[in-house]
PDB file of N, CA and C in Angstrom:
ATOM      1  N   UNK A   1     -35.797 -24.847 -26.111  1.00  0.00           N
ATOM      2  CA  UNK A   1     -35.278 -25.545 -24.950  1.00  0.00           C
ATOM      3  C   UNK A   1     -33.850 -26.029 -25.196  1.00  0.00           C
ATOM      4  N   UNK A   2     -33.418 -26.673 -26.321  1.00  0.00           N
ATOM      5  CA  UNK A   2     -32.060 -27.145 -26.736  1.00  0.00           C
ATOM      6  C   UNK A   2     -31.659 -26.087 -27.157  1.00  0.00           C
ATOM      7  N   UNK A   3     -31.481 -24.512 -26.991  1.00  0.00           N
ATOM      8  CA  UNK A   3     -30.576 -23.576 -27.044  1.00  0.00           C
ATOM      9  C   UNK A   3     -30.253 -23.156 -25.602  1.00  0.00           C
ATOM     10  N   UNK A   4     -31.540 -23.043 -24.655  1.00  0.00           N
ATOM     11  CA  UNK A   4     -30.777 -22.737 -23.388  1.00  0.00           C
ATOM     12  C   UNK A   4     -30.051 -23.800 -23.052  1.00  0.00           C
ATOM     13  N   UNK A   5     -30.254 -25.212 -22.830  1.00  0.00           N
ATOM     14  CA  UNK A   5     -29.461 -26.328 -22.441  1.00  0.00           C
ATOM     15  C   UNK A   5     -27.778 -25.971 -23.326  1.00  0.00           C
ATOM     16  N   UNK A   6     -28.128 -25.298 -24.142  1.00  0.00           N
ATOM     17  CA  UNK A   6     -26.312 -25.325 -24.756  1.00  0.00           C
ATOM     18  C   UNK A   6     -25.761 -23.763 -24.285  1.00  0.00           C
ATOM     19  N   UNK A   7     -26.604 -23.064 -23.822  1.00  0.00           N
ATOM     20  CA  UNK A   7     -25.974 -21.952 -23.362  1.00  0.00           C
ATOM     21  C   UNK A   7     -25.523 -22.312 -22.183  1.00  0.00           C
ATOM     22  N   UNK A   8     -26.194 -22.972 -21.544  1.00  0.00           N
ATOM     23  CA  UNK A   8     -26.225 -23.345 -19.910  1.00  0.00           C
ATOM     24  C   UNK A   8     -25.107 -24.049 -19.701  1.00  0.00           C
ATOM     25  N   UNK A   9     -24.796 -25.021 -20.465  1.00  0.00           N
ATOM     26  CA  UNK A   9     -23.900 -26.333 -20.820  1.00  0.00           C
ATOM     27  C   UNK A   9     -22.546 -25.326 -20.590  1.00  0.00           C
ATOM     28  N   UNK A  10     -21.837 -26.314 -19.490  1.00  0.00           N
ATOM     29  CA  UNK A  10     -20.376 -26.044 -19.148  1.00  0.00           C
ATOM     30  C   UNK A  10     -20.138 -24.534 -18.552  1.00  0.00           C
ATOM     31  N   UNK A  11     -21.304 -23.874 -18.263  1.00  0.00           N
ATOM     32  CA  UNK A  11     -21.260 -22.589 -17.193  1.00  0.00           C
ATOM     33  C   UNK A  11     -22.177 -22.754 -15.762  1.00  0.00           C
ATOM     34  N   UNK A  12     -21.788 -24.178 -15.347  1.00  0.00           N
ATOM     35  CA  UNK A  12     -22.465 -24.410 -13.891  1.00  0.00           C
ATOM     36  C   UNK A  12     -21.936 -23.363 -12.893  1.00  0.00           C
ATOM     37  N   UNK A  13     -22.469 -23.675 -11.602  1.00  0.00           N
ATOM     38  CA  UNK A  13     -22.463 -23.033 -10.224  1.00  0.00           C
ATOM     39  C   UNK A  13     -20.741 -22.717  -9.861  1.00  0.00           C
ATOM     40  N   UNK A  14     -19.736 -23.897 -10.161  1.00  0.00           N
ATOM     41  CA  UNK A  14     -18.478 -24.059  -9.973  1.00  0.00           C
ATOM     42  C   UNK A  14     -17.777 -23.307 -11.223  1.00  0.00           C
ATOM     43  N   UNK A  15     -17.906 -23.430 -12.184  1.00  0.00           N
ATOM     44  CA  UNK A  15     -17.198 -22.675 -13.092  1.00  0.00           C
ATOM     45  C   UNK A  15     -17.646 -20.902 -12.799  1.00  0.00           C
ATOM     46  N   UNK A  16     -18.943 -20.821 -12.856  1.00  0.00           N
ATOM     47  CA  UNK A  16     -19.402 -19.468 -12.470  1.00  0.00           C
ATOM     48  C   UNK A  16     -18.621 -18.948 -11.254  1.00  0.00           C
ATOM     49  N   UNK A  17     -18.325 -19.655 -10.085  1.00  0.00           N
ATOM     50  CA  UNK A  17     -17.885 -19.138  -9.316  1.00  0.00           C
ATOM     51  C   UNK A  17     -16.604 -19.125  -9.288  1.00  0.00           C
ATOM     52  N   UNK A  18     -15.346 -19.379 -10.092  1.00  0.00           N
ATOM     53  CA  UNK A  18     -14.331 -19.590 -10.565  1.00  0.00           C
ATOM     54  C   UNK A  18     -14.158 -18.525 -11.308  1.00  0.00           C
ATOM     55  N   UNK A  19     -15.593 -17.750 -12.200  1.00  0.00           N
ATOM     56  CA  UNK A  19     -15.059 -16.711 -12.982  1.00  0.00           C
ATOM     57  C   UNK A  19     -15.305 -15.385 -12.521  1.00  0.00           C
ATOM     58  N   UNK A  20     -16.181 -15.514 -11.021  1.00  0.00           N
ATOM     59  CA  UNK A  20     -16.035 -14.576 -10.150  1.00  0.00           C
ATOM     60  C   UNK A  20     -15.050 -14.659  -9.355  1.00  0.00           C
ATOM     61  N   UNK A  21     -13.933 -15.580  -8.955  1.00  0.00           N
ATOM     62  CA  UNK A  21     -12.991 -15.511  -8.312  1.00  0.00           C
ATOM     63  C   UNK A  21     -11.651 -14.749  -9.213  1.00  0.00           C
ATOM     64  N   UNK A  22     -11.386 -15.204 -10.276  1.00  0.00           N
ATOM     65  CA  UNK A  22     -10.793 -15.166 -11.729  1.00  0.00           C
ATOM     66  C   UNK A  22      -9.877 -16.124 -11.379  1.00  0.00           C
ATOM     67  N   UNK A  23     -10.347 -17.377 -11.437  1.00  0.00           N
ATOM     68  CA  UNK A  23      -9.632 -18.387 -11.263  1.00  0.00           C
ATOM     69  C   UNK A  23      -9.605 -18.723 -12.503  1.00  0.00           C
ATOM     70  N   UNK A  24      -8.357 -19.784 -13.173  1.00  0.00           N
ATOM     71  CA  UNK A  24      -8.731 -20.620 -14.251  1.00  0.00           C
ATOM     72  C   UNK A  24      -9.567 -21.358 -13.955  1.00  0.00           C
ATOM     73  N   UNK A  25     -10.260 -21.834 -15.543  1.00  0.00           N
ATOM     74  CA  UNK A  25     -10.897 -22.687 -15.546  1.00  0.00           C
ATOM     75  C   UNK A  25     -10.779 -24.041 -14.901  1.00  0.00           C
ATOM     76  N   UNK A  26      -9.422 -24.370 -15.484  1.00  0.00           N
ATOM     77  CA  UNK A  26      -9.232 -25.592 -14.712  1.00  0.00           C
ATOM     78  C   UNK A  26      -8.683 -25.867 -13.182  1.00  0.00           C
ATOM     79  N   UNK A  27      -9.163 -24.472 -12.713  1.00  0.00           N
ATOM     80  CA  UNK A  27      -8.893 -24.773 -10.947  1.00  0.00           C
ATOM     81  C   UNK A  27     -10.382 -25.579 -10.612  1.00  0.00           C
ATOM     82  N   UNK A  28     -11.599 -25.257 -11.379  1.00  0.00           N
ATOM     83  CA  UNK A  28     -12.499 -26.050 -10.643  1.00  0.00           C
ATOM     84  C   UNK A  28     -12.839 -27.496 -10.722  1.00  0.00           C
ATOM     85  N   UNK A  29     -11.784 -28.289 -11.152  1.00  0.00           N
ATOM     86  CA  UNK A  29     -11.905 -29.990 -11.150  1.00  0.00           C
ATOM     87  C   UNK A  29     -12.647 -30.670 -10.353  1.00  0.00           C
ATOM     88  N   UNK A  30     -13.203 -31.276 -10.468  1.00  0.00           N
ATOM     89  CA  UNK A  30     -13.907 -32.081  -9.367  1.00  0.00           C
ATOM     90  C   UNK A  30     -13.143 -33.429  -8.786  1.00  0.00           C
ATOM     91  N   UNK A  31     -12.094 -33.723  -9.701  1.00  0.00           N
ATOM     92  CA  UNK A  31     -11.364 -34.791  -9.082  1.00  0.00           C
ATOM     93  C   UNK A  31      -9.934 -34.277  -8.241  1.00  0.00           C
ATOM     94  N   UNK A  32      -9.997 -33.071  -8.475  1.00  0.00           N
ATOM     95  CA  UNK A  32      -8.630 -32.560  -7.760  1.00  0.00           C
ATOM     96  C   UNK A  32      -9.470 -31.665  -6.644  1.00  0.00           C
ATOM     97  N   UNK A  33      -8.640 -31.127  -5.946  1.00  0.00           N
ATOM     98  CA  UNK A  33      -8.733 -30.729  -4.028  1.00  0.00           C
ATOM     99  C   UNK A  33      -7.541 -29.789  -3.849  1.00  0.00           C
ATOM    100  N   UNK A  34      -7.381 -28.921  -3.414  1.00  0.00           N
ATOM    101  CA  UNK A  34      -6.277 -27.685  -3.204  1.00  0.00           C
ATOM    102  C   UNK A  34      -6.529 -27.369  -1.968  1.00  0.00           C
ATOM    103  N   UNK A  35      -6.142 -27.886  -0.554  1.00  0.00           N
ATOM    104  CA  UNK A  35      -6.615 -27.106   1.011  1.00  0.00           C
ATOM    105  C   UNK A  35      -5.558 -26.431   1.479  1.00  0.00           C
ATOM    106  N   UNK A  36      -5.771 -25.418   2.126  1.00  0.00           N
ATOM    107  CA  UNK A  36      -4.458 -24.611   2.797  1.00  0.00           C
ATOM    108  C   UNK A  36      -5.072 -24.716   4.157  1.00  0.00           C
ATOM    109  N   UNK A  37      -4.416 -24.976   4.772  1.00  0.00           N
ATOM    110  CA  UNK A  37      -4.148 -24.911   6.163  1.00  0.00           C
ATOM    111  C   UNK A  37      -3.014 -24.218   7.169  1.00  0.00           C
ATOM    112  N   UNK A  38      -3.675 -22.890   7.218  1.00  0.00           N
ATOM    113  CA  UNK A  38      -3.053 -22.043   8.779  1.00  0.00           C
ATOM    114  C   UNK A  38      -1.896 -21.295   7.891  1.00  0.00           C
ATOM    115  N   UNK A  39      -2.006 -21.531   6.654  1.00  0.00           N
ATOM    116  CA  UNK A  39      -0.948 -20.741   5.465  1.00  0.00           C
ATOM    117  C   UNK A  39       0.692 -21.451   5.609  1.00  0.00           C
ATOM    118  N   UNK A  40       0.063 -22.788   6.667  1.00  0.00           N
ATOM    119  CA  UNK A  40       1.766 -23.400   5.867  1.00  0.00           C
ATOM    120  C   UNK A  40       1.771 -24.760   6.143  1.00  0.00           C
ATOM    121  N   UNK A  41       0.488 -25.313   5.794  1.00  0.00           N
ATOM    122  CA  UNK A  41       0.507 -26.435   4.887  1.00  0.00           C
ATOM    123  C   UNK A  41      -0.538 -26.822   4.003  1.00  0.00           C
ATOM    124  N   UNK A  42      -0.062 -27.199   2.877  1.00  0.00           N
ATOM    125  CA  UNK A  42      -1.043 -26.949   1.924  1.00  0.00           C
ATOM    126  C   UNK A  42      -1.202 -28.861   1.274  1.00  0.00           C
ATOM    127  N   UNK A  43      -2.591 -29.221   1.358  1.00  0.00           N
ATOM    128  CA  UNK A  43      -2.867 -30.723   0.663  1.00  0.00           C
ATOM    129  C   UNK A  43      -3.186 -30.477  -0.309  1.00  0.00           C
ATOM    130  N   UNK A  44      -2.818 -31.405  -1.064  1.00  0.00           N
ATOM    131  CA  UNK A  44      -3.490 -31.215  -2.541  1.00  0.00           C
ATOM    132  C   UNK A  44      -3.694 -32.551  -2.851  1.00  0.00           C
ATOM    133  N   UNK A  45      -5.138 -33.217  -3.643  1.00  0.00           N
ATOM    134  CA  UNK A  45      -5.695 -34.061  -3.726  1.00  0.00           C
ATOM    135  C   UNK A  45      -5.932 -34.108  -5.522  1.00  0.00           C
ATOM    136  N   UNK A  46      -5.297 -35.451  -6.355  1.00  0.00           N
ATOM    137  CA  UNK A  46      -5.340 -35.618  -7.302  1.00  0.00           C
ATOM    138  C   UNK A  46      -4.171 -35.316  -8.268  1.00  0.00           C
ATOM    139  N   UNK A  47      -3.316 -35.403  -7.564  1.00  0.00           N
ATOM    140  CA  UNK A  47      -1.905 -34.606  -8.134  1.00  0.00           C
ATOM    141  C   UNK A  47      -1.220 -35.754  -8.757  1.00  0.00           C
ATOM    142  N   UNK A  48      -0.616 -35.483  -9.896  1.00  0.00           N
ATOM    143  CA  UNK A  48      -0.270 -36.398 -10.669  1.00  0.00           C
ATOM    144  C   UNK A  48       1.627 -37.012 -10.276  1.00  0.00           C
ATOM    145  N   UNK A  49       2.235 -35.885  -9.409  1.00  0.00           N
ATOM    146  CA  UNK A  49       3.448 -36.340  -9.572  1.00  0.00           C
ATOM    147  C   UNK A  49       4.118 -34.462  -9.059  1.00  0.00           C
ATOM    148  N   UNK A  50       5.533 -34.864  -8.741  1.00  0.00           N
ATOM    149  CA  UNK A  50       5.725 -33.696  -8.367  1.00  0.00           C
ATOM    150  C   UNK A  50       7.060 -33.121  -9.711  1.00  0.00           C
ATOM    151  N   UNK A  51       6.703 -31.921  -9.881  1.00  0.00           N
ATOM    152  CA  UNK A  51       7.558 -31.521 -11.049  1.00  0.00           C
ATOM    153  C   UNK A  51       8.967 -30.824 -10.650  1.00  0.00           C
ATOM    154  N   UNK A  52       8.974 -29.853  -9.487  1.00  0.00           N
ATOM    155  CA  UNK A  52       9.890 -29.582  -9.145  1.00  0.00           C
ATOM    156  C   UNK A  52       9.840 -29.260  -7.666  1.00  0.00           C
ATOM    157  N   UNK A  53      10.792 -29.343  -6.899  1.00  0.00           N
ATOM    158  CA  UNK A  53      10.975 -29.871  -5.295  1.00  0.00           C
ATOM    159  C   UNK A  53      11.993 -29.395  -4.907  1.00  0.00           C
ATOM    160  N   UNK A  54      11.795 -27.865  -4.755  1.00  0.00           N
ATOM    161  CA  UNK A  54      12.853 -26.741  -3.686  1.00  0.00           C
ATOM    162  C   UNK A  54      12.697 -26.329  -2.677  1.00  0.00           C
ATOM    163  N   UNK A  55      13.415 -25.938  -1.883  1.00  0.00           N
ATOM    164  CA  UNK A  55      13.148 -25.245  -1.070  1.00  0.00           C
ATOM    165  C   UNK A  55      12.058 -24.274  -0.885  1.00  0.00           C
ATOM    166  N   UNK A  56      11.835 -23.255  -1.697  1.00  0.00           N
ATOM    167  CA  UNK A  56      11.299 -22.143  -1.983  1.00  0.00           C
ATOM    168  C   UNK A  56      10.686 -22.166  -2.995  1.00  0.00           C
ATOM    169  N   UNK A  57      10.065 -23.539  -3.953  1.00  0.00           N
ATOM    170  CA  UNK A  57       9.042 -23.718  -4.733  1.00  0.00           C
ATOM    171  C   UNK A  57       8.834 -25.236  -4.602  1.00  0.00           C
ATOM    172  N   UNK A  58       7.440 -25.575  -4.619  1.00  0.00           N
ATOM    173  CA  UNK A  58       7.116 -26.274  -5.869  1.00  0.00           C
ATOM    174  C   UNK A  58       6.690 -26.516  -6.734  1.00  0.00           C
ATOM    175  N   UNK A  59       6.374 -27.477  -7.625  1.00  0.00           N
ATOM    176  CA  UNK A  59       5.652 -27.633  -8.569  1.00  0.00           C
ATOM    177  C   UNK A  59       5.014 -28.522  -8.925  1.00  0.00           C
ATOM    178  N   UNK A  60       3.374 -29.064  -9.284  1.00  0.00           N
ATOM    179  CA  UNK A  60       3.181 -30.501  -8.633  1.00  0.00           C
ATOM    180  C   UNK A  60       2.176 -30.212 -10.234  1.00  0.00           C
ATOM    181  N   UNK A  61       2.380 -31.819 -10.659  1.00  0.00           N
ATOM    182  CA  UNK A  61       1.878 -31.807 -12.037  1.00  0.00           C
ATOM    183  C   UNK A  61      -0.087 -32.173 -11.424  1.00  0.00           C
ATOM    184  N   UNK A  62      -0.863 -31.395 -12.431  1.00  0.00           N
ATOM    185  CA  UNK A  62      -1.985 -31.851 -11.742  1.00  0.00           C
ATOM    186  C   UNK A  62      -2.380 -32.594 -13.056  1.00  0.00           C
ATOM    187  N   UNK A  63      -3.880 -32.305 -13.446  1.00  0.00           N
ATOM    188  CA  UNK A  63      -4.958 -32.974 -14.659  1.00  0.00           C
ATOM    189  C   UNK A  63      -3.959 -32.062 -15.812  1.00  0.00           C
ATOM    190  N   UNK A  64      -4.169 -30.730 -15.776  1.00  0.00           N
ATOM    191  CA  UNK A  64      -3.812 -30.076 -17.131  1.00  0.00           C
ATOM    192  C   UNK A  64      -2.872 -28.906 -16.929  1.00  0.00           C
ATOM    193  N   UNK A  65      -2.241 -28.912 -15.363  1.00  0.00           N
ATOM    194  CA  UNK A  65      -1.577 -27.368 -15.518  1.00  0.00           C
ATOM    195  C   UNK A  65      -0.918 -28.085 -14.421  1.00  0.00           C
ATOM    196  N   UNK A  66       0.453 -27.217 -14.117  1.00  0.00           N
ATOM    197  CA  UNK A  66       1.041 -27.373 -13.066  1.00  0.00           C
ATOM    198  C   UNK A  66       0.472 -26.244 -12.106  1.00  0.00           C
ATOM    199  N   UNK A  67       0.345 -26.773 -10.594  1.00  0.00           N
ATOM    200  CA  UNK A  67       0.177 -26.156  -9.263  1.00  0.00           C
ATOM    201  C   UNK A  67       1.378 -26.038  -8.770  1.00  0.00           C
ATOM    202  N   UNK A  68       1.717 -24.813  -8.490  1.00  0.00           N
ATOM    203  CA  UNK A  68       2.634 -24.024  -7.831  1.00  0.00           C
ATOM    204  C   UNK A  68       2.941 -23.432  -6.843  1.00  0.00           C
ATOM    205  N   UNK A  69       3.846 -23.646  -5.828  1.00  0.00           N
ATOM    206  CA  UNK A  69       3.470 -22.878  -4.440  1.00  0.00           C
ATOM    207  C   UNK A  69       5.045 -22.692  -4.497  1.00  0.00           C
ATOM    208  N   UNK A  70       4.585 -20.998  -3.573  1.00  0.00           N
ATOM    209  CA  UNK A  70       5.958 -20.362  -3.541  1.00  0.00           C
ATOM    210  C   UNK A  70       5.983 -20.017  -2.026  1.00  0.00           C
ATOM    211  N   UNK A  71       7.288 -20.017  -1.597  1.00  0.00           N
ATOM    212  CA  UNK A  71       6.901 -20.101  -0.093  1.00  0.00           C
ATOM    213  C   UNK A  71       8.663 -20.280   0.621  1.00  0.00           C
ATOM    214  N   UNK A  72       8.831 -20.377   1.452  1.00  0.00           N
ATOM    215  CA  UNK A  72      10.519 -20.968   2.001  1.00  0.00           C
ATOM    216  C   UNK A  72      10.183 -22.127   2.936  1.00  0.00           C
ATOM    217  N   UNK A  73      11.452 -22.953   3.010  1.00  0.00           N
ATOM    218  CA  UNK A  73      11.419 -24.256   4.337  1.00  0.00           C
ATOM    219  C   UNK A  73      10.523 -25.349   3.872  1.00  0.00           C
ATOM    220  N   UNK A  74       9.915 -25.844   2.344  1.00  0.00           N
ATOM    221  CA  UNK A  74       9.069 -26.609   2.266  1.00  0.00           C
ATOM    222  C   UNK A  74       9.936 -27.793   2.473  1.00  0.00           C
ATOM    223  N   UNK A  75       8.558 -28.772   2.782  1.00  0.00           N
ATOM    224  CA  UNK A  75       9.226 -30.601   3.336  1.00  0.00           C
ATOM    225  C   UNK A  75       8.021 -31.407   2.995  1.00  0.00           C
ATOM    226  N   UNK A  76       8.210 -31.950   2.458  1.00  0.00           N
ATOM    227  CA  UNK A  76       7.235 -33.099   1.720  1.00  0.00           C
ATOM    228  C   UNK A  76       6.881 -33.905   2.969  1.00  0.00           C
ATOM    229  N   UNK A  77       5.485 -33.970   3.611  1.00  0.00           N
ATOM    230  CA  UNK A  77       5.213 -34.453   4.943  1.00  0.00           C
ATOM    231  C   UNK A  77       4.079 -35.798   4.152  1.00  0.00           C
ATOM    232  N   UNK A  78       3.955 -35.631   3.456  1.00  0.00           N
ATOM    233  CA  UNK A  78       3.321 -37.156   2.876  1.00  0.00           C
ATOM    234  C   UNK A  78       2.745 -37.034   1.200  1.00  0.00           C
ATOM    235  N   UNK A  79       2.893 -38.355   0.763  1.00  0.00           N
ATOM    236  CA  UNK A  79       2.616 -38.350  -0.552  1.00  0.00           C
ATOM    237  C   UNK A  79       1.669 -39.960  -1.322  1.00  0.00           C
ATOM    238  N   UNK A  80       0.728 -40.010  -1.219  1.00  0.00           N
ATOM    239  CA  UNK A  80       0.556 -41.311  -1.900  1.00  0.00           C
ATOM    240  C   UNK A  80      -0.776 -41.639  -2.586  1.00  0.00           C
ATOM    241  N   UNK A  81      -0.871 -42.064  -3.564  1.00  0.00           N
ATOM    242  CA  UNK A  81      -2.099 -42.299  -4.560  1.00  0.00           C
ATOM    243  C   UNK A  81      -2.778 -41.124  -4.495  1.00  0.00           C
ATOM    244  N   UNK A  82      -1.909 -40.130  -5.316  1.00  0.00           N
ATOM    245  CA  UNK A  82      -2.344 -38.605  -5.733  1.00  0.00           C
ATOM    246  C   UNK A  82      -2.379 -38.091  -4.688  1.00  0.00           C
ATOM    247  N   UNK A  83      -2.288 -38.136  -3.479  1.00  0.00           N
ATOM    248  CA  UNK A  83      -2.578 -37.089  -1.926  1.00  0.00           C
ATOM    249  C   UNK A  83      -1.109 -37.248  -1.572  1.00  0.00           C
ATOM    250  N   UNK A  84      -1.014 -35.118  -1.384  1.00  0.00           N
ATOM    251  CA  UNK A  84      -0.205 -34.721  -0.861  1.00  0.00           C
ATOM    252  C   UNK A  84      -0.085 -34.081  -0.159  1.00  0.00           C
ATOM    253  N   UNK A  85       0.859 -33.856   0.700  1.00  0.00           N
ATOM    254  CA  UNK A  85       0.650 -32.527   1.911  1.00  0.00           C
ATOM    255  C   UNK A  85       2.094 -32.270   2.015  1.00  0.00           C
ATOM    256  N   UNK A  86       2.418 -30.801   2.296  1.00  0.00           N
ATOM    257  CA  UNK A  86       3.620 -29.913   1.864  1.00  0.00           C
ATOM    258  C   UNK A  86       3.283 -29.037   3.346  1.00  0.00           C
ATOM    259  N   UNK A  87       4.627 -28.650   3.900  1.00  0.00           N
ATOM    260  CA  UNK A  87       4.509 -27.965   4.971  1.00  0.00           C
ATOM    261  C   UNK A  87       5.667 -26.864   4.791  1.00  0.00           C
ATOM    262  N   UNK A  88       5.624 -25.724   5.197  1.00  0.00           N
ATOM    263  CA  UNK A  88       6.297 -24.690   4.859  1.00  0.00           C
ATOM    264  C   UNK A  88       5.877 -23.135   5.051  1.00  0.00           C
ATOM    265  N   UNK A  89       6.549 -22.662   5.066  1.00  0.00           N
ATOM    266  CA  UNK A  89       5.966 -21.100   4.786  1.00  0.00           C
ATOM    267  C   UNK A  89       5.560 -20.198   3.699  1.00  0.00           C
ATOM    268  N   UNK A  90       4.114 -20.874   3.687  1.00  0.00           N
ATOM    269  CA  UNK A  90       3.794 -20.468   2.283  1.00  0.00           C
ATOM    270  C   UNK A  90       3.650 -19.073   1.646  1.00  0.00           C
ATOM    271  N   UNK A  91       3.787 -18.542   0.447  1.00  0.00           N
ATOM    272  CA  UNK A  91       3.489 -16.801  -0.011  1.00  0.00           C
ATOM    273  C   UNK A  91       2.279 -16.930  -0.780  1.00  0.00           C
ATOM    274  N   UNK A  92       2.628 -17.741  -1.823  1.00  0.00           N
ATOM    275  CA  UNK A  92       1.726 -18.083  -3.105  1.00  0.00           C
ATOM    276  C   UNK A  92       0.955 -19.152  -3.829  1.00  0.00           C
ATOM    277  N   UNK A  93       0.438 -19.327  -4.346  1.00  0.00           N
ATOM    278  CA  UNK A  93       0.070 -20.241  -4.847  1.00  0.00           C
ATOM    279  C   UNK A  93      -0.648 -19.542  -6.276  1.00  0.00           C
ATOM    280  N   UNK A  94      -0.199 -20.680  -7.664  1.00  0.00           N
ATOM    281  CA  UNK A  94      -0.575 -20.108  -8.506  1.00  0.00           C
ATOM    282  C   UNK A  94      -0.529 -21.339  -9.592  1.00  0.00           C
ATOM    283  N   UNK A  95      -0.609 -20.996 -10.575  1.00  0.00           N
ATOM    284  CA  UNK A  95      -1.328 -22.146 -11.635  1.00  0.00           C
ATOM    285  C   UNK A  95      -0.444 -21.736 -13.244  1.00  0.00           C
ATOM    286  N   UNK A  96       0.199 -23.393 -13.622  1.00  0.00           N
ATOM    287  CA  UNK A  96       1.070 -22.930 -14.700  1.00  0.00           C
ATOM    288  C   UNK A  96       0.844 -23.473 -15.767  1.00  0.00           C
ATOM    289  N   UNK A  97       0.345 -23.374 -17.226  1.00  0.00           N
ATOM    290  CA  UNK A  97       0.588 -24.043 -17.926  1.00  0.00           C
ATOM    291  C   UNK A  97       1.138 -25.177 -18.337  1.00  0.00           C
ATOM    292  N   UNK A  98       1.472 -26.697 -18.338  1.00  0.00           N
ATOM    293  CA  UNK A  98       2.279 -27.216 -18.499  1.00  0.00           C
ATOM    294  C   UNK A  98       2.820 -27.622 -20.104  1.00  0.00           C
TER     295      UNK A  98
END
């Protein structure tokens, strides 16, 4: 019984489905939130701070990686106690090492 519990251990429903998406691992947080809406505005929930703030990127520090969105015309439409929302014309979104 304490070998399946350690096989089982840290390959739940959310990670499993993360490695059928081929998401990183650490896209499936439970304290962070990533929503896109209509492909040009995107909230993100749990974000630590913003890393870089262009036109045509950003970069928003999360738990362990930077979140990245590539896109033109972005405008910071609100920001406060980790919740953000970014409006723009989005392309990408992708996940960076920090």
């Amino acid at each position: 019984m304490g070998r399946n519990k350690a096989r089982s251990k840290g390959n739940g429903p959310w990670k499993r489905m993360a490695k059928c998406m081929d998401l990183p691992e650490f896209a499936v947080g439970l304290d962070e939130c990533v929503e896109i809406w209509g492909g040009n505005t995107v909230q993100v929930e749990g974000a630590g701070g913003i890393h870089t703030y262009e036109k045509d990127v950003v970069k928003i520090h999360m738990k362990n990686y930077l979140l990245v969105l590539h896109g033109d015309e972005f405008d910071l439409a609100h920001f406060s106690d980790g919740c953000l929302r970014i409006r723009g014309k989005l392309q990408s979104v992708s996940w960076e090492a920090e």
